[in-house]
Protein backbone atom coordinates (compact mmCIF):
# COMPACT_ATOMS: atom_id res chain seq x y z
CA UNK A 1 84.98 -31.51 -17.34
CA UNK A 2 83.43 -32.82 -20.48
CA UNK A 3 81.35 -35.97 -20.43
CA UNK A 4 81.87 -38.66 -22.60
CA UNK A 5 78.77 -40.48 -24.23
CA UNK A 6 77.85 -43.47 -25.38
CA UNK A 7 75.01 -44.33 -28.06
CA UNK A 8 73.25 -47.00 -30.50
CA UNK A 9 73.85 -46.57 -33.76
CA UNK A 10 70.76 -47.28 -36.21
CA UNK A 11 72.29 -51.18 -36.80
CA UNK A 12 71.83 -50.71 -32.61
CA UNK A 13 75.60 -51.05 -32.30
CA UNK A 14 77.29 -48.96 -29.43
CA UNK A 15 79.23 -45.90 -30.52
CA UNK A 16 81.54 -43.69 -28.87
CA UNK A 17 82.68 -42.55 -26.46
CA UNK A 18 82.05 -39.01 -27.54
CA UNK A 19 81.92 -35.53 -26.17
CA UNK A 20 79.12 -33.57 -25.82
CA UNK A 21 79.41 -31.41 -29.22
CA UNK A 22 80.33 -35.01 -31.32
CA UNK A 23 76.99 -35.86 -29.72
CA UNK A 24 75.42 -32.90 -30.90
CA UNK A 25 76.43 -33.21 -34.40
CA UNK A 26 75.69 -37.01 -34.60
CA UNK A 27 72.09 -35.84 -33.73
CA UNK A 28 72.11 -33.17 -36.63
CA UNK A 29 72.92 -35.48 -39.42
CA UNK A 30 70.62 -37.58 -38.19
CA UNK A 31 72.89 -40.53 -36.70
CA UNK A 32 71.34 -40.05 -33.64
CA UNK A 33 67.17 -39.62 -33.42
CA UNK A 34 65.89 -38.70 -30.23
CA UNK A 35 64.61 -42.16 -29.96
CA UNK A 36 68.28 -43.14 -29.94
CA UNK A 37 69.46 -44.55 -26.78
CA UNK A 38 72.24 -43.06 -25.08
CA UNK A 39 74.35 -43.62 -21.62
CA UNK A 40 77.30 -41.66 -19.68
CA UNK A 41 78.69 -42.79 -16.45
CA UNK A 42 76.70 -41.65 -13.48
CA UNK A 43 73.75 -43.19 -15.66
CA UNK A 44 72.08 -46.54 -14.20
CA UNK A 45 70.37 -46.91 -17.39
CA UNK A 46 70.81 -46.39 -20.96
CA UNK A 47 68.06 -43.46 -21.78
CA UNK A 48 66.35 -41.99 -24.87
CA UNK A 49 68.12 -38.84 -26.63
CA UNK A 50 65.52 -37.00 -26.13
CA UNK A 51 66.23 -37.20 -22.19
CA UNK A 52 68.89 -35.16 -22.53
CA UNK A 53 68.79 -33.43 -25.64
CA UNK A 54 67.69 -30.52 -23.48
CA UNK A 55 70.39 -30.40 -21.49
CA UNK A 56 72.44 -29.99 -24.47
CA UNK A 57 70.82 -27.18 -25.80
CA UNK A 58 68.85 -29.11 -28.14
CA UNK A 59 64.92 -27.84 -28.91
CA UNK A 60 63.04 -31.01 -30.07
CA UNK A 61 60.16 -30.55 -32.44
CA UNK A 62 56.76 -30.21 -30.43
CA UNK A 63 54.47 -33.22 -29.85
CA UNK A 64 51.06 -34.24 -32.09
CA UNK A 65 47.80 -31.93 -31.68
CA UNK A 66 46.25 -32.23 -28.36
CA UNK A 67 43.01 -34.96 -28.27
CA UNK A 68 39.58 -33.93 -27.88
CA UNK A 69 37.52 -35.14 -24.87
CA UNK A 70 36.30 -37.52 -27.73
CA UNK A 71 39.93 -38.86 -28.15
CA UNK A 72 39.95 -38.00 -31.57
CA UNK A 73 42.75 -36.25 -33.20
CA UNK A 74 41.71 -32.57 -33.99
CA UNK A 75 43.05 -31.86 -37.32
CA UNK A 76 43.17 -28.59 -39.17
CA UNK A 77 42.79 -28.67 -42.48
CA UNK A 78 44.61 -26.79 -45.57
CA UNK A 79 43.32 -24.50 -47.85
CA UNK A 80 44.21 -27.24 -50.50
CA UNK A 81 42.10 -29.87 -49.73
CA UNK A 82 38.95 -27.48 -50.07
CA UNK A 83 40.05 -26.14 -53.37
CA UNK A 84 40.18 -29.27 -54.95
CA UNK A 85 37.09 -30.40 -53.55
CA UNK A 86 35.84 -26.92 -55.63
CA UNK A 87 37.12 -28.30 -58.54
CA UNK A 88 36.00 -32.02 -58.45
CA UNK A 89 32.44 -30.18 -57.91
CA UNK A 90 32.93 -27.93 -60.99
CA UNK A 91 34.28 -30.88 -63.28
CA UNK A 92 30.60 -32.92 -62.47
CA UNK A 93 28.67 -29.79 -62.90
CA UNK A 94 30.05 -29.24 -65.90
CA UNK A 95 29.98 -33.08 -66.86
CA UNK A 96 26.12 -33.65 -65.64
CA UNK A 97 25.32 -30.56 -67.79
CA UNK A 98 27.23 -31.73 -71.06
CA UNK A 99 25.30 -35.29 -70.19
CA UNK A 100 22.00 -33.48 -70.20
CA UNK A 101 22.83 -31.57 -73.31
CA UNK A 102 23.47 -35.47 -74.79
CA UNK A 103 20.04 -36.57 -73.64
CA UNK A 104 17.95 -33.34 -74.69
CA UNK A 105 19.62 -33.67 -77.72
CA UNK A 106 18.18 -37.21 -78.26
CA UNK A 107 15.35 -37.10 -76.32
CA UNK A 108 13.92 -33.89 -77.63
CA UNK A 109 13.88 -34.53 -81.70
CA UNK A 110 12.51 -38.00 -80.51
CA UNK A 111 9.46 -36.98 -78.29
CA UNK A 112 8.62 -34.50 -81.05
CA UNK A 113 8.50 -37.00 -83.69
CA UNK A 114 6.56 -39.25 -81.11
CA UNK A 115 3.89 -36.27 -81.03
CA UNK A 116 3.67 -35.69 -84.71
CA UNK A 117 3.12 -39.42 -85.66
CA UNK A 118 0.19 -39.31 -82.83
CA UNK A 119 -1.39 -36.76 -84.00
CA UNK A 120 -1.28 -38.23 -87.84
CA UNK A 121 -2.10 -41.32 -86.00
CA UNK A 122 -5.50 -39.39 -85.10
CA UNK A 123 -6.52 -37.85 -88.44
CA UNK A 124 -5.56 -41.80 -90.44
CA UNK A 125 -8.12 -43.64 -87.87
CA UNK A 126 -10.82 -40.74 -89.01
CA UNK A 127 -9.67 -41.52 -92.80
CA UNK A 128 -9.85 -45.30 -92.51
CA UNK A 129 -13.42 -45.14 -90.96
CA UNK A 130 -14.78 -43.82 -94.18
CA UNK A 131 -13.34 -47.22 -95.79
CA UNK A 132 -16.63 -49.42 -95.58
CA UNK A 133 -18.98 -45.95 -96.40
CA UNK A 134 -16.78 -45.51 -99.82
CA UNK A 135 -17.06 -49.45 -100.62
CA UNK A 136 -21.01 -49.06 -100.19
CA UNK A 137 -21.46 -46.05 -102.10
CA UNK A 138 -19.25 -47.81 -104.95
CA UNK A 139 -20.74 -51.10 -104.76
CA UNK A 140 -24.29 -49.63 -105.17
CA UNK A 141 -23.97 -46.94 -107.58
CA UNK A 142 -21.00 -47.97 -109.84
CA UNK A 143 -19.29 -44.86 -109.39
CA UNK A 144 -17.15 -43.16 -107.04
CA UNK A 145 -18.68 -40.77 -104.06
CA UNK A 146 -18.07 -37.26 -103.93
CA UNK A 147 -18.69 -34.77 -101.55
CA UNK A 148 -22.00 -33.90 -100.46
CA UNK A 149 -23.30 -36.65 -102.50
CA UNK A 150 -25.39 -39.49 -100.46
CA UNK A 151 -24.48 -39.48 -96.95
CA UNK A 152 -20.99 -37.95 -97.29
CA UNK A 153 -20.53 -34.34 -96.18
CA UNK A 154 -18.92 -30.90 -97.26
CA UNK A 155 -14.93 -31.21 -96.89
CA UNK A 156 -14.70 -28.77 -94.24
CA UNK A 157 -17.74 -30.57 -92.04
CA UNK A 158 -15.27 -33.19 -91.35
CA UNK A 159 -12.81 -30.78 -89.58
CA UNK A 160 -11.35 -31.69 -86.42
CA UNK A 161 -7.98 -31.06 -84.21
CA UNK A 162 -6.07 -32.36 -86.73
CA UNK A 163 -7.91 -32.54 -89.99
CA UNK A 164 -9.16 -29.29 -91.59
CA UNK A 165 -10.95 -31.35 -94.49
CA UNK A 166 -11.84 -34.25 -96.24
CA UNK A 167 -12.18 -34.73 -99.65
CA UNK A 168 -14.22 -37.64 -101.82
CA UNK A 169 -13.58 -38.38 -105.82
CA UNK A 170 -12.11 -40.37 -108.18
CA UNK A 171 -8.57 -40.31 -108.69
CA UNK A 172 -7.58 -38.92 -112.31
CA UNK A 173 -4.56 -41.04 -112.92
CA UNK A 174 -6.12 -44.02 -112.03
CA UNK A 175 -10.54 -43.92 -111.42
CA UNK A 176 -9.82 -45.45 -108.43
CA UNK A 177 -12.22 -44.16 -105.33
CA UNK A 178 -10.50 -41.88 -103.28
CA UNK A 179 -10.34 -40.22 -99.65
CA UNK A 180 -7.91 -37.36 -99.02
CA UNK A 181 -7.82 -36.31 -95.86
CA UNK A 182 -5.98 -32.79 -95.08
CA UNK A 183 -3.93 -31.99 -91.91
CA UNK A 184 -3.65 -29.29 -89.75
CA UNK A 185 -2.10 -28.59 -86.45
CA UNK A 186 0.58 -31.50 -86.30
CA UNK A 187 3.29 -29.25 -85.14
CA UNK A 188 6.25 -28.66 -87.38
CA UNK A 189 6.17 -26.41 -90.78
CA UNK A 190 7.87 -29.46 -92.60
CA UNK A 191 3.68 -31.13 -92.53
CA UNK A 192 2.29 -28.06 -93.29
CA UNK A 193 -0.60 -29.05 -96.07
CA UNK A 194 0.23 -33.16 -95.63
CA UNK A 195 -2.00 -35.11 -97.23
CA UNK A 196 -3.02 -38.82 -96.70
CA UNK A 197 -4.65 -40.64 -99.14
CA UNK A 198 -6.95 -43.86 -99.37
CA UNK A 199 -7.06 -45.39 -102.86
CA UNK A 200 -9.69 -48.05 -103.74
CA UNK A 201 -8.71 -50.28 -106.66
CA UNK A 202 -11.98 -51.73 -109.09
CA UNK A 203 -11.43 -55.45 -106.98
CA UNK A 204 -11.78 -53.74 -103.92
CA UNK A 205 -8.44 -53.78 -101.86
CA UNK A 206 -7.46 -50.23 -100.76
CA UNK A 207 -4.08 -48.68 -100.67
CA UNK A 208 -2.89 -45.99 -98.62
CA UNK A 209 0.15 -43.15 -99.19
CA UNK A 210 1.20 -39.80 -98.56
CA UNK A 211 3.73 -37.89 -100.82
CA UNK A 212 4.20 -35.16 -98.07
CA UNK A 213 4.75 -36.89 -94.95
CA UNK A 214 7.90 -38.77 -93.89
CA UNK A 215 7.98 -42.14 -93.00
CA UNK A 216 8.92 -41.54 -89.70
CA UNK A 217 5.57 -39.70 -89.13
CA UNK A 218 3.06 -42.22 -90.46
CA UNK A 219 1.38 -45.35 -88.69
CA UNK A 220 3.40 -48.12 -89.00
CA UNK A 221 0.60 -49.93 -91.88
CA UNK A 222 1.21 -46.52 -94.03
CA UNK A 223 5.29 -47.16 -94.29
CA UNK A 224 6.59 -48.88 -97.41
């Protein structure tokens, strides 16, 4: 003899009664969850669906993943989750390196200058020493010094890291007194040969240049 049941609706109104195959279908469109409750004479209580759903040939979906002794959930992962953690990994590789490329590229071309202008730095503090010896000579003798004259040497006696010579004269375009001093060594083919020069004008004040050096490379006193 078939049963008739009884159930809560989802607005937990009672339905039925139905049979057991109304029941059945109620549960696979989803009327019925097996949370519902249900109740059929020779019941004392209303029950859960899922009390019974075996007994109507129902399977209901297996429960969560077994807890560890640690009561923690134990969770297995998908394939997905580690690809895209492959890819975030790639994408800041890729963006540290282009960052890197950014800073070498600014960094490099600006320590390079940095050593150059030192270096020129060097040789003008060995120019500007000669100053006061130039000013003497002058002063004394009416005329400019020369090399190997008085105390002032052969150009190539005044070589050092950075300055293969230094040369003493009068200036042709002008008479002024005049110290060139040569450079080697500075590290870049564009100041192959550079030249700075120390002009000293008939009342004295001194001037100071150089036609093959950029600004960029000279002491800060030198730039125009």
């Amino acid at each position: 003899m078939a049963q008739n049941w009884f159930y809560a609706d989802k607005q937990n109104q009672q339905q039925g009664p139905v049979d057991e195959s109304a029941l059945v279908a109620a549960y696979q469109r989803g009327d019925v969850l097996i949370s519902t409750l249900v109740w059929r004479e020779g019941l004392p209580n209303w029950i859960p669906f899922s009390s019974v759903a075996a007994g109507l040939g129902i399977a209901l979906p297996s429960g969560p993943p077994s807890l560890s002794r640690t009561g923690k959930v134990q969770i297995v992962k998908s394939g997905k989750s580690g690809s895209s953690t492959v890819v975030v990994i790639i994408v800041v590789v890729f963006g540290l390196i282009a960052m890197l490329g950014i800073l070498a590229a600014i960094a490099v071309p600006a320590y390079q200058d940095y050593t150059i202008r030192a270096r020129v730095t060097s040789a003008y503090v060995q120019g500007i020493a000669l100053k006061s010896d130039v000013a003497e000579f002058y002063t004394r003798e009416k005329s400019c010094p020369t090399n190997g004259e008085g105390t002032f040497k052969k150009a190539d006696e005044y070589v050092t890291q950075y300055v293969s010579g230094i040369q003493f004269g009068a200036l042709k375009s002008s008479g002024s007194c005049a110290i060139q001093v040569s450079l080697k060594g500075l590290g870049s083919t564009q100041t192959e040969g550079a030249v700075l020069q120390f002009a000293m004008a008939a009342d004295g004040t001194w001037s100071e240049s150089s036609s093959s050096l950029a600004p960029r490379y000279l002491p800060m006193s030198m730039r125009k």
